[in-house]
Protein backbone atom coordinates (compact mmCIF):
# COMPACT_ATOMS: atom_id res chain seq x y z
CA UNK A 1 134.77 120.20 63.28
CA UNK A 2 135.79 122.86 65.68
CA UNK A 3 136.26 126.60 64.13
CA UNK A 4 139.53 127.92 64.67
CA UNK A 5 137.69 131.17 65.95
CA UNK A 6 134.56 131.97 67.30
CA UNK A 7 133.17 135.58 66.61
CA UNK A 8 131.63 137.14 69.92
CA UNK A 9 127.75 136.98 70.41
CA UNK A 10 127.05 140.82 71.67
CA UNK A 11 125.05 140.88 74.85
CA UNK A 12 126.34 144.37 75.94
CA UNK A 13 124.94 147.43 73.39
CA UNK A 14 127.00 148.56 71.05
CA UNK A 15 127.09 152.25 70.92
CA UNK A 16 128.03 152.35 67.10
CA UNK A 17 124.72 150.81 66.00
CA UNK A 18 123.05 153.15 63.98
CA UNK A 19 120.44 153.36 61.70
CA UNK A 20 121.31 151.81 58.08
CA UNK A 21 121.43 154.33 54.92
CA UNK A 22 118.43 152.96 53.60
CA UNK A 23 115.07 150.63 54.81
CA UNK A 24 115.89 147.01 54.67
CA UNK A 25 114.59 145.85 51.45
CA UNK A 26 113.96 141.76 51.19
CA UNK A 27 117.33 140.17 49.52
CA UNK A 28 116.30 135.82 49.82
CA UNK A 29 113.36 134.19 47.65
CA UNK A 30 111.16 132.66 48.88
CA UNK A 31 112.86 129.05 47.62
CA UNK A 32 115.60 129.29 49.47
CA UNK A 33 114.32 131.04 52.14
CA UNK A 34 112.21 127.76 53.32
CA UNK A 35 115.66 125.74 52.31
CA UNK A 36 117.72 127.58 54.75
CA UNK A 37 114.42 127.47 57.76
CA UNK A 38 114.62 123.85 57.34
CA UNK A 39 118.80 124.01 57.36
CA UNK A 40 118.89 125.84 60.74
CA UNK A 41 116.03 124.33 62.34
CA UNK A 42 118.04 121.03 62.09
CA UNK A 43 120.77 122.68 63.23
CA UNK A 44 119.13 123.99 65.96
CA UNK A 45 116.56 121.06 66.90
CA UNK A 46 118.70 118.52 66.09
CA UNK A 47 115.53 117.13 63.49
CA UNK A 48 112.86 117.87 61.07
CA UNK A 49 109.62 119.68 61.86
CA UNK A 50 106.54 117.92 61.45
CA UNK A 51 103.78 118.77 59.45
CA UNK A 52 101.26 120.44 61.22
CA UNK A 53 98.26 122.94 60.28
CA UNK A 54 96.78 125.64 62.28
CA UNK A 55 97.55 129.39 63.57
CA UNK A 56 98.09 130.96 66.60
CA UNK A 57 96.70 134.11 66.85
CA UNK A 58 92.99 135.31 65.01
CA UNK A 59 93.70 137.93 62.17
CA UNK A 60 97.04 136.78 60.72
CA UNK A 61 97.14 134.59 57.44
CA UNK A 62 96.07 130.94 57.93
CA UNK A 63 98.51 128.49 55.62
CA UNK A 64 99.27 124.57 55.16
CA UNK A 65 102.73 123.12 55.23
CA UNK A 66 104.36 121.69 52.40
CA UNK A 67 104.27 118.52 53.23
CA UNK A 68 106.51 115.31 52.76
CA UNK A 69 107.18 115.91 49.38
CA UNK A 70 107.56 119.35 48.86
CA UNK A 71 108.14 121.24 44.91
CA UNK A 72 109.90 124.04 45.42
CA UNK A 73 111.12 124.91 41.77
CA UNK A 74 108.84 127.47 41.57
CA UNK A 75 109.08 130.03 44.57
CA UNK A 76 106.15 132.21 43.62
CA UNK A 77 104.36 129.30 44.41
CA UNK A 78 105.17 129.37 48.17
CA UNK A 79 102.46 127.60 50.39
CA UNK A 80 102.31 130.45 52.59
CA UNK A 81 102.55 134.30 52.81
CA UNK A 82 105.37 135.83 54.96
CA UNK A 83 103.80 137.01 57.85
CA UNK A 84 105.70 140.34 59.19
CA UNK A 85 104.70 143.24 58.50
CA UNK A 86 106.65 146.57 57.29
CA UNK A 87 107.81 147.74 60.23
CA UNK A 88 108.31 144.13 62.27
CA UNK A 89 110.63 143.60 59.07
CA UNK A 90 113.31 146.70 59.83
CA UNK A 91 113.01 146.17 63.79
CA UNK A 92 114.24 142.78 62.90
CA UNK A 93 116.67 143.72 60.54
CA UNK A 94 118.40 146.49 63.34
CA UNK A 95 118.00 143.45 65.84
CA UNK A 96 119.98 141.31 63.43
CA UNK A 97 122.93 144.23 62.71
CA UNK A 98 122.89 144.32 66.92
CA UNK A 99 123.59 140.79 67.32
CA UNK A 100 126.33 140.26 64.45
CA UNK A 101 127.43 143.95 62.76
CA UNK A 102 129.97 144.06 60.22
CA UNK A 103 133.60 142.95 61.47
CA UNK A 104 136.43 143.31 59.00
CA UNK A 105 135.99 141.06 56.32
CA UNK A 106 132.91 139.80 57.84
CA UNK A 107 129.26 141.06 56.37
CA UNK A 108 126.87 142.31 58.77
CA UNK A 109 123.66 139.89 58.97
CA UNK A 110 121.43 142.07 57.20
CA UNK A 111 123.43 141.44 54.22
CA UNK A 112 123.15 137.97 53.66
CA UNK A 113 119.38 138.95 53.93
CA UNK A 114 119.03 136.90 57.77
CA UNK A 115 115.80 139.36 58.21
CA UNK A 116 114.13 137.25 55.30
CA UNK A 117 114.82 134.25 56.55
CA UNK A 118 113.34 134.97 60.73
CA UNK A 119 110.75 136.50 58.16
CA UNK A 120 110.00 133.25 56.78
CA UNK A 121 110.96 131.57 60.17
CA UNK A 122 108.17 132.88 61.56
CA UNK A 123 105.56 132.65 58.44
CA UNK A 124 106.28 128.86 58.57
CA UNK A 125 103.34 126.55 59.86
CA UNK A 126 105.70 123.93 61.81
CA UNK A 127 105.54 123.20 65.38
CA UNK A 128 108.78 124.80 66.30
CA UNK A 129 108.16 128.05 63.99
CA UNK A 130 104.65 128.21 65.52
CA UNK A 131 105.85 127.79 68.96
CA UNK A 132 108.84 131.17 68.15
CA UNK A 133 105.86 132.77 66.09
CA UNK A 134 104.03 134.95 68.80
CA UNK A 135 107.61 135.47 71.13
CA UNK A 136 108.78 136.88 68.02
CA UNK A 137 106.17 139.17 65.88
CA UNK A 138 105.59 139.85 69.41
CA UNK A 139 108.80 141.09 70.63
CA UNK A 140 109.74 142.97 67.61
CA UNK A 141 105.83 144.89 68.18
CA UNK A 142 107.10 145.37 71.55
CA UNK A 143 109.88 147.39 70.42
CA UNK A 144 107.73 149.27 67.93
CA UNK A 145 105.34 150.15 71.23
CA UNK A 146 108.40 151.26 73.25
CA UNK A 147 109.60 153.13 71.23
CA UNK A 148 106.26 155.13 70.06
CA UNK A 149 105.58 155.64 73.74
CA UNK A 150 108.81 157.18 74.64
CA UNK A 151 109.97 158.78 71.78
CA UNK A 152 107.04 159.11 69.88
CA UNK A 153 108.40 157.40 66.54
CA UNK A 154 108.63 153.61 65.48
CA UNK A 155 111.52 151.84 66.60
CA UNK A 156 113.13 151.50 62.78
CA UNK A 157 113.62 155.98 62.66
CA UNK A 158 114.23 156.49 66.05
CA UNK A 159 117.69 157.88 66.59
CA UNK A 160 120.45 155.31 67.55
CA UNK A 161 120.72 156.09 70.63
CA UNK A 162 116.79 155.93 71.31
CA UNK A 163 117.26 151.90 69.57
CA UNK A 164 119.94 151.50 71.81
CA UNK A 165 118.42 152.01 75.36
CA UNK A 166 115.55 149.90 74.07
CA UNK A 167 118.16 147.06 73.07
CA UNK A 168 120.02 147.31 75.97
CA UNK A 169 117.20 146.71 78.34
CA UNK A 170 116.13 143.66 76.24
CA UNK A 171 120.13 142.34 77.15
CA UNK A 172 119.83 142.63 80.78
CA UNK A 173 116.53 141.44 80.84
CA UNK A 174 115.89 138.96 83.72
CA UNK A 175 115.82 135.31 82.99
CA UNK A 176 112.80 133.96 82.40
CA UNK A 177 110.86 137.24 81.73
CA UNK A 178 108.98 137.92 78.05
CA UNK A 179 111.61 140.04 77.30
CA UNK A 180 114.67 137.73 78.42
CA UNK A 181 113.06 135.00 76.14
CA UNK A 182 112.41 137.27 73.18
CA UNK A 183 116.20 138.40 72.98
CA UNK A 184 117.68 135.06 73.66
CA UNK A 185 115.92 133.49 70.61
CA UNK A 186 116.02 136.20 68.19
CA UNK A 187 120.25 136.07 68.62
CA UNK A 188 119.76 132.15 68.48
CA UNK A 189 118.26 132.53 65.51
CA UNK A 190 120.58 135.10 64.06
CA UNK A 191 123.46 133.31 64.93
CA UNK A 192 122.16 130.22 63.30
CA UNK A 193 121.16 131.35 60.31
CA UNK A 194 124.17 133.85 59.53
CA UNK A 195 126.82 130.42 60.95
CA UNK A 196 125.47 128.26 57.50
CA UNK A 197 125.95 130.50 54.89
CA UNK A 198 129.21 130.56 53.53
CA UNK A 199 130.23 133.91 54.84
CA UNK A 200 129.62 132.63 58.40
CA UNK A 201 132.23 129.63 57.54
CA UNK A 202 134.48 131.83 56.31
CA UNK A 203 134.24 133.96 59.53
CA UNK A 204 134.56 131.20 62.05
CA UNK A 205 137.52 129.49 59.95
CA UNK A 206 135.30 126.49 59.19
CA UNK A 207 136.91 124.88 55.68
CA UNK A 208 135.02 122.08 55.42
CA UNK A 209 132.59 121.06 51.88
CA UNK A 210 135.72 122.37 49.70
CA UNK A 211 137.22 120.17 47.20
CA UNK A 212 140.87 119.08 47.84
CA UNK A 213 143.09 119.06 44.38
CA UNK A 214 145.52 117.20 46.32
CA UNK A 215 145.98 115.00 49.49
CA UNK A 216 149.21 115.65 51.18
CA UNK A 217 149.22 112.33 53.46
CA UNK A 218 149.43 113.38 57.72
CA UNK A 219 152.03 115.80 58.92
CA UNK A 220 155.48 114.99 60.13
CA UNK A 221 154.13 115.62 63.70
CA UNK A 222 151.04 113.36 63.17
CA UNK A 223 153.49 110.41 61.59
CA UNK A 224 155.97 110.88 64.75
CA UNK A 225 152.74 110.67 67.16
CA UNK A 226 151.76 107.73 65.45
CA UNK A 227 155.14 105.89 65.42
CA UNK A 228 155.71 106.69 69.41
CA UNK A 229 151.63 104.97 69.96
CA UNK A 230 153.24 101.76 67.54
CA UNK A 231 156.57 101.50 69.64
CA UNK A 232 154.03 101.64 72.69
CA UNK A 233 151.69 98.77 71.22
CA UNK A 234 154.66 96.81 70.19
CA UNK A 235 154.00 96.70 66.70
């Protein structure tokens, strides 16, 4: 189905972002954090990941997929650890605010909790999460650098107009550059995450999955467009 609306993606900085009131503090368990990575990388992929085992980079936790039949009634039981660290976690979550703020009725992305989720995105030993993995951690490190060597702070308490310049040069990054491939899937990956939850239906005018108590039959204008195709057909 087709939304009725489609909420802008931002590609131009926004000069209201600003720091939120408080450090982003994780909202999703684990459970239905590794649900919703397996919802959006169908979405996204058009498929399933395949089981795979491995890691990409020396010093960072080593973990095993689930497998084929994964239990996932217990989430303190999650096969692996979540992989960001501290400060990868709030550059992520003032990416996320960037890419989809709040809008009237509309939550902003941080709360639905979308940092947990590219937190477990990237934590996840699958072929496409392992593939994002290094553009990612090491994107949202870049910003932490960037910011230390210009302002002399990490990118999460610099001022918002310090986060901005740094977020503006990732949008006009050049195609095919580190940092052109960084912000593109980072707002994919916002986007996709925050567009299945059911705030994100609500906000594109999607009304499908709800129960009907009634079925009115096809409109007047459907039953006239039908009648003119019969009279056409003969019948």
């Amino acid at each position: 189905m087709s939304p009725s609306k489609s909420k802008p993606l931002k590609t131009e900085p926004d000069p209201k972002v600003a720091a939120p009131q408080e450090p982003y503090v994780e909202k999703v368990d684990r459970r239905s954090a590794m649900a919703w990575v397996g919802v959006v990388g169908a979405v996204l992929a058009g498929g399933a990941g395949v089981v795979v085992y491995g890691e990409y980079r020396e010093g960072r936790p080593k973990a095993k997929g689930y497998g084929t039949d994964p239990k996932l009634a217990k989430p303190e039981k999650a096969p692996w650890p979540r992989i960001m660290t501290a400060a990868q976690l709030q550059a992520a979550a003032l990416f996320a605010d960037y890419i989809l703020p709040a809008s009237g009725s509309a939550p902003a992305a941080t709360a639905l909790g979308i940092p947990d989720f590219l937190n477990e995105w990237v934590s996840a030993p699958y072929p496409d999460q392992m593939k994002d993995r290094a553009i990612l951690l090491d994107g949202l490190e870049g910003l932490r650098i960037s910011s230390q060597r210009r302002w002399g702070v990490d990118f999460a308490a610099a001022s918002a107009g310090q986060r901005q310049a740094l977020l503006q040069a990732l949008a006009a990054a050049k195609p095919k550059t580190t940092a052109h491939t960084f912000f593109r899937r980072m707002r994919a990956l916002v986007v996709g995450a925050y567009y299945t939850t059911p705030q994100g239906f609500k906000d594109i005018g999607y009304i499908g999955n709800v129960p009907r108590t009634s079925d009115p039959g096809p409109s007047e204008e459907v039953k006239a467009h039908l009648e003119r195709a019969f009279q056409k057909l003969g019948l």
